[in-house]
N, C-alpha and C. Protein backbone atom coordinates (compact mmCIF):
# COMPACT_ATOMS: atom_id res chain seq x y z
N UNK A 1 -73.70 -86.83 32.44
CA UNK A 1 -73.26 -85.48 32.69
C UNK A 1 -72.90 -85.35 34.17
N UNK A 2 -72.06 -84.59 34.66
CA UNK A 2 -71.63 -84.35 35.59
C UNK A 2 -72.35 -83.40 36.33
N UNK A 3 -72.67 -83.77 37.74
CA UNK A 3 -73.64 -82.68 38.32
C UNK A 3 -72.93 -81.25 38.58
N UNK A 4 -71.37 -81.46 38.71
CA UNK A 4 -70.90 -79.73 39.32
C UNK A 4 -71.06 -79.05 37.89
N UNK A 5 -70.83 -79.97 36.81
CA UNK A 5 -71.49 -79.05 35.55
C UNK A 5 -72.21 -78.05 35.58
N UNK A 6 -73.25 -78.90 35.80
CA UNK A 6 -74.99 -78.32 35.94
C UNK A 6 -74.69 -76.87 37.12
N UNK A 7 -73.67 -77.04 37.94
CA UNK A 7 -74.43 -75.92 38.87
C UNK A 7 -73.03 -75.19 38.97
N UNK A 8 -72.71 -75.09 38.19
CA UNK A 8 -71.34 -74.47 38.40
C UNK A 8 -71.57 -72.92 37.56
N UNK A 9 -70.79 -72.12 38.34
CA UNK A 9 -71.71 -70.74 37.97
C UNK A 9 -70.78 -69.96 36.75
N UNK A 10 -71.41 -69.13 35.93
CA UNK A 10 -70.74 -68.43 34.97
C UNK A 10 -70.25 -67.34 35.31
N UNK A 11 -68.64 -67.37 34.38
CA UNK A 11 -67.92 -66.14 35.15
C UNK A 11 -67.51 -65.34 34.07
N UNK A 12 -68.38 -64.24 34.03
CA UNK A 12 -68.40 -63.14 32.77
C UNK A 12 -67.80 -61.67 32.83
N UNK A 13 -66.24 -61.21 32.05
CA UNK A 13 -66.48 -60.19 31.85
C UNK A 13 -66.98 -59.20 30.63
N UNK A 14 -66.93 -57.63 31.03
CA UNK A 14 -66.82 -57.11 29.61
C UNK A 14 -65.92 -56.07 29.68
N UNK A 15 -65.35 -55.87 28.98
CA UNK A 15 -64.17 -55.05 28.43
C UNK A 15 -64.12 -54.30 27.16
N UNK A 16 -63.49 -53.03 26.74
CA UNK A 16 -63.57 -52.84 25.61
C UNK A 16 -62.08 -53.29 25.03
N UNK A 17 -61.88 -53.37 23.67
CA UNK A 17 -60.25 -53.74 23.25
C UNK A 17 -59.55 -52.45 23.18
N UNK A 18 -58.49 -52.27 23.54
CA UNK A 18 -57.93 -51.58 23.54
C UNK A 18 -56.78 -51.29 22.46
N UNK A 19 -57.17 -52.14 21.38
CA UNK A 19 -56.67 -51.53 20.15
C UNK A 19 -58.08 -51.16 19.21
N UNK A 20 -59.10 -52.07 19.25
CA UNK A 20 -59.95 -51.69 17.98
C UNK A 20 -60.80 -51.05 18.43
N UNK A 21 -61.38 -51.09 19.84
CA UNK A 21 -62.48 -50.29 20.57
C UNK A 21 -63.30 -51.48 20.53
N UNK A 22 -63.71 -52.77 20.61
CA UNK A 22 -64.76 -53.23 20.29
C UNK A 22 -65.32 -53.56 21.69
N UNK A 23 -66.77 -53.78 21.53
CA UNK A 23 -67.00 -54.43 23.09
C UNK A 23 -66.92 -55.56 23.18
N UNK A 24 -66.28 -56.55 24.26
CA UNK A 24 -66.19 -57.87 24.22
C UNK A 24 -66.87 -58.57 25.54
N UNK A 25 -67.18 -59.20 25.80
CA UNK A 25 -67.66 -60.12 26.18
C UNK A 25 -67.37 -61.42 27.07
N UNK A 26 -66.81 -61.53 27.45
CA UNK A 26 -65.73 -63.00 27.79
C UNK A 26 -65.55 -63.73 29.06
N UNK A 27 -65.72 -64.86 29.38
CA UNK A 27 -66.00 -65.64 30.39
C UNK A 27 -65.97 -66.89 30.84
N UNK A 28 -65.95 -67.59 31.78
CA UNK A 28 -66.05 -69.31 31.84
C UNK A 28 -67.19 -69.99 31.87
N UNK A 29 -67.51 -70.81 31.09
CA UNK A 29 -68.46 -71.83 31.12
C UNK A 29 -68.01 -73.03 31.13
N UNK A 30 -69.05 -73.91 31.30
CA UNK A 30 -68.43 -75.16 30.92
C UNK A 30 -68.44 -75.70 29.40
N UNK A 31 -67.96 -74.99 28.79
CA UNK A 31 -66.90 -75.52 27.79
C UNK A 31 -65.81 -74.89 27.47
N UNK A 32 -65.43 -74.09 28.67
CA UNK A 32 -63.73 -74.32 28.76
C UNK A 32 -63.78 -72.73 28.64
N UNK A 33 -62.48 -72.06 29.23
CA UNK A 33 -62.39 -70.86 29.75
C UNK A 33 -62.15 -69.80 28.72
N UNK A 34 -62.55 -68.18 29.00
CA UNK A 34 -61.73 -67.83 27.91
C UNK A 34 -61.18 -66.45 28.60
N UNK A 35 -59.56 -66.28 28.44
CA UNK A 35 -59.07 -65.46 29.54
C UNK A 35 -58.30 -64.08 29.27
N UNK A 36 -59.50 -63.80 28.27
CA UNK A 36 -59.42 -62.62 27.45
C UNK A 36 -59.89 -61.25 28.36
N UNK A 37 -58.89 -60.34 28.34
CA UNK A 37 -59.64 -59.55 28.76
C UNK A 37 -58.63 -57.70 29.33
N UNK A 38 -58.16 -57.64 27.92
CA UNK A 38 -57.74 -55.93 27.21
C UNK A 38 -57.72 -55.91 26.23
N UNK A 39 -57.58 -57.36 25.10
CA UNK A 39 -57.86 -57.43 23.71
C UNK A 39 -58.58 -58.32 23.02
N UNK A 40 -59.29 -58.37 22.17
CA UNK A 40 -60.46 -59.21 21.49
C UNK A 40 -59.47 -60.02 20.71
N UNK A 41 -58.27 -59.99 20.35
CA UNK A 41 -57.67 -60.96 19.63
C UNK A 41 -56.31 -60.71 19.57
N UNK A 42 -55.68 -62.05 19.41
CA UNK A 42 -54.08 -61.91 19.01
C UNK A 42 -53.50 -60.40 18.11
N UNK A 43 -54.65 -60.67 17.00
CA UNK A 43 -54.06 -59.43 16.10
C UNK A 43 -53.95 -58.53 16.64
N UNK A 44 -55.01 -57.85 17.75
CA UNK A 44 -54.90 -56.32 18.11
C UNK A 44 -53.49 -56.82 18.94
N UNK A 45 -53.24 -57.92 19.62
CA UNK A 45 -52.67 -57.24 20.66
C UNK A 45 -51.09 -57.22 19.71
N UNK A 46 -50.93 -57.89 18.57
CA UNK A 46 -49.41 -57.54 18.34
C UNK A 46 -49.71 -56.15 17.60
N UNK A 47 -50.78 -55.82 17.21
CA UNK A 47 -50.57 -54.25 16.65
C UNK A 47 -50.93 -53.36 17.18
N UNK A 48 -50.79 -53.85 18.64
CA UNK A 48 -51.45 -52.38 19.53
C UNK A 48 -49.36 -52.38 20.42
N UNK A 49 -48.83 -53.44 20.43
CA UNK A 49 -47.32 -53.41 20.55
C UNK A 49 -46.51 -52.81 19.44
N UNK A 50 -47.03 -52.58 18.36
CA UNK A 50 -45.84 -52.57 17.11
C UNK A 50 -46.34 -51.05 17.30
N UNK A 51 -47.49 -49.94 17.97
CA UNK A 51 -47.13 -48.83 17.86
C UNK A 51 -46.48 -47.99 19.33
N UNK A 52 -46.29 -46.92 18.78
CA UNK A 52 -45.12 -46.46 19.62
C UNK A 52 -46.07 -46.16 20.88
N UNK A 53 -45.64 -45.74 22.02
CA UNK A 53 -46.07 -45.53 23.11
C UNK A 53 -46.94 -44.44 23.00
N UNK A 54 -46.86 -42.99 22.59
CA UNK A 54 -47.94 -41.86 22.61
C UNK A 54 -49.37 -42.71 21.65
N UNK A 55 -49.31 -43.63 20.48
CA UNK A 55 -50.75 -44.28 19.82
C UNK A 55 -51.47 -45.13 21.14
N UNK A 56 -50.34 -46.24 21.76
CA UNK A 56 -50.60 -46.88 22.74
C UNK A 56 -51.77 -45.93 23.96
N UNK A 57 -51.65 -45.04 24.23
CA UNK A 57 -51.52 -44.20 25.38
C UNK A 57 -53.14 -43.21 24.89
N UNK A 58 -52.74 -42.95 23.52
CA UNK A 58 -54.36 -42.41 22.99
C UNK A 58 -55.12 -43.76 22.77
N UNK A 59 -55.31 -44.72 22.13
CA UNK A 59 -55.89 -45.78 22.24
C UNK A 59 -56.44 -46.35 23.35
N UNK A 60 -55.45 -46.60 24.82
CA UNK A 60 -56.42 -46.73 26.10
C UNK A 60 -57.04 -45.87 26.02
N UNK A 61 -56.94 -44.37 25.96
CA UNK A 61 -57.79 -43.30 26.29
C UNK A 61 -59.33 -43.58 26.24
N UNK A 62 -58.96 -43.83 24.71
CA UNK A 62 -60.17 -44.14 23.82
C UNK A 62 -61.26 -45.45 24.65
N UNK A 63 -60.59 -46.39 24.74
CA UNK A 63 -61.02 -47.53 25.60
C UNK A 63 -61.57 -47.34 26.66
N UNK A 64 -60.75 -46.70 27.46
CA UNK A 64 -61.95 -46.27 29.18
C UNK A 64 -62.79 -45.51 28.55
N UNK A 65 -62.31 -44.34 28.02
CA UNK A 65 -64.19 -43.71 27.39
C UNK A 65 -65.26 -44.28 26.98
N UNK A 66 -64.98 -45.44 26.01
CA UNK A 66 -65.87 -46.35 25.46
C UNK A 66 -67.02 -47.23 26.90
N UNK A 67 -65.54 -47.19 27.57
CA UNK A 67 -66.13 -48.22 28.67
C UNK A 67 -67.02 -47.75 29.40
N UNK A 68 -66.30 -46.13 29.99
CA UNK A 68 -67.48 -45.75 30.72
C UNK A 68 -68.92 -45.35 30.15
N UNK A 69 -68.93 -44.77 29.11
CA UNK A 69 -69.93 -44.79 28.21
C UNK A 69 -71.04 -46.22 28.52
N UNK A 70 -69.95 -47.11 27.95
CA UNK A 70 -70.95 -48.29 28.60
C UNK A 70 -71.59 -48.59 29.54
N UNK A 71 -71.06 -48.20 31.02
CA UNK A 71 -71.62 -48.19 32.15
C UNK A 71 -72.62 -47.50 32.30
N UNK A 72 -72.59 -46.30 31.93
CA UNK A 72 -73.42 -45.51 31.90
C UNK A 72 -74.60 -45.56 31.30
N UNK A 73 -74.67 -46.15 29.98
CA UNK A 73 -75.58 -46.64 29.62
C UNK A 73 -76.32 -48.15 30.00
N UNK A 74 -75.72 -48.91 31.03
CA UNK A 74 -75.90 -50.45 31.62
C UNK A 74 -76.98 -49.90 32.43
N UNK A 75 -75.81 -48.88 33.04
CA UNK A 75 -76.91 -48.44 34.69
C UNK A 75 -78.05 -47.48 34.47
N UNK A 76 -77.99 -46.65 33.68
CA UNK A 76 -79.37 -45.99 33.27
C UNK A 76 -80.63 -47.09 32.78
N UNK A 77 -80.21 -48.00 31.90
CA UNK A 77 -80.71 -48.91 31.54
C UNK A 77 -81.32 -50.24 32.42
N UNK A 78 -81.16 -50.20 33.99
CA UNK A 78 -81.29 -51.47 34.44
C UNK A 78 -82.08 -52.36 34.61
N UNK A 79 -83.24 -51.13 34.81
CA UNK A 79 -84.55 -51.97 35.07
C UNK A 79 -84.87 -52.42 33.40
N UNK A 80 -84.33 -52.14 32.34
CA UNK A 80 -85.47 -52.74 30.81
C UNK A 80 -84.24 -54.14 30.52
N UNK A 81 -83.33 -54.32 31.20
CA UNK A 81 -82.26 -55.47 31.21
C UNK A 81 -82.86 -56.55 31.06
């Protein structure tokens, strides 16, 4: 095994999708990158394109709310983490 392996640091975000709402997760390790990060998958992202701009536009909406929600609940939460 390779030692920069061993000490090479993890690089994590989280995001919500911005077509399905989901929370995701996503980051580099060493087994290879993953560089996701406004949609949880191919599918949302061609069907968050195939709708028209005003769905597009309520859908982020939806997404930062989710998100901040999340924060909000991270940081109230920090010390039981």
């Amino acid at each position: 095994m390779n030692r920069n392996n061993e000490n090479s640091e993890l690089s994590i975000r989280i995001f919500v999708c911005r077509y399905c709402g989901k929370i995701v997760v996503s980051g580099e390790d060493r087994d290879g990158r993953d560089k996701r990060s406004i949609f949880c998958c191919s599918d949302c992202e061609k069907k968050f394109w195939k709708r028209g701009p005003v769905a597009r536009t309520k859908r982020i909406r939806t997404a930062e709310e989710r998100y901040e929600k999340l924060k909000e609940f991270i940081n109230s939460n920090k010390e039981n983490l």
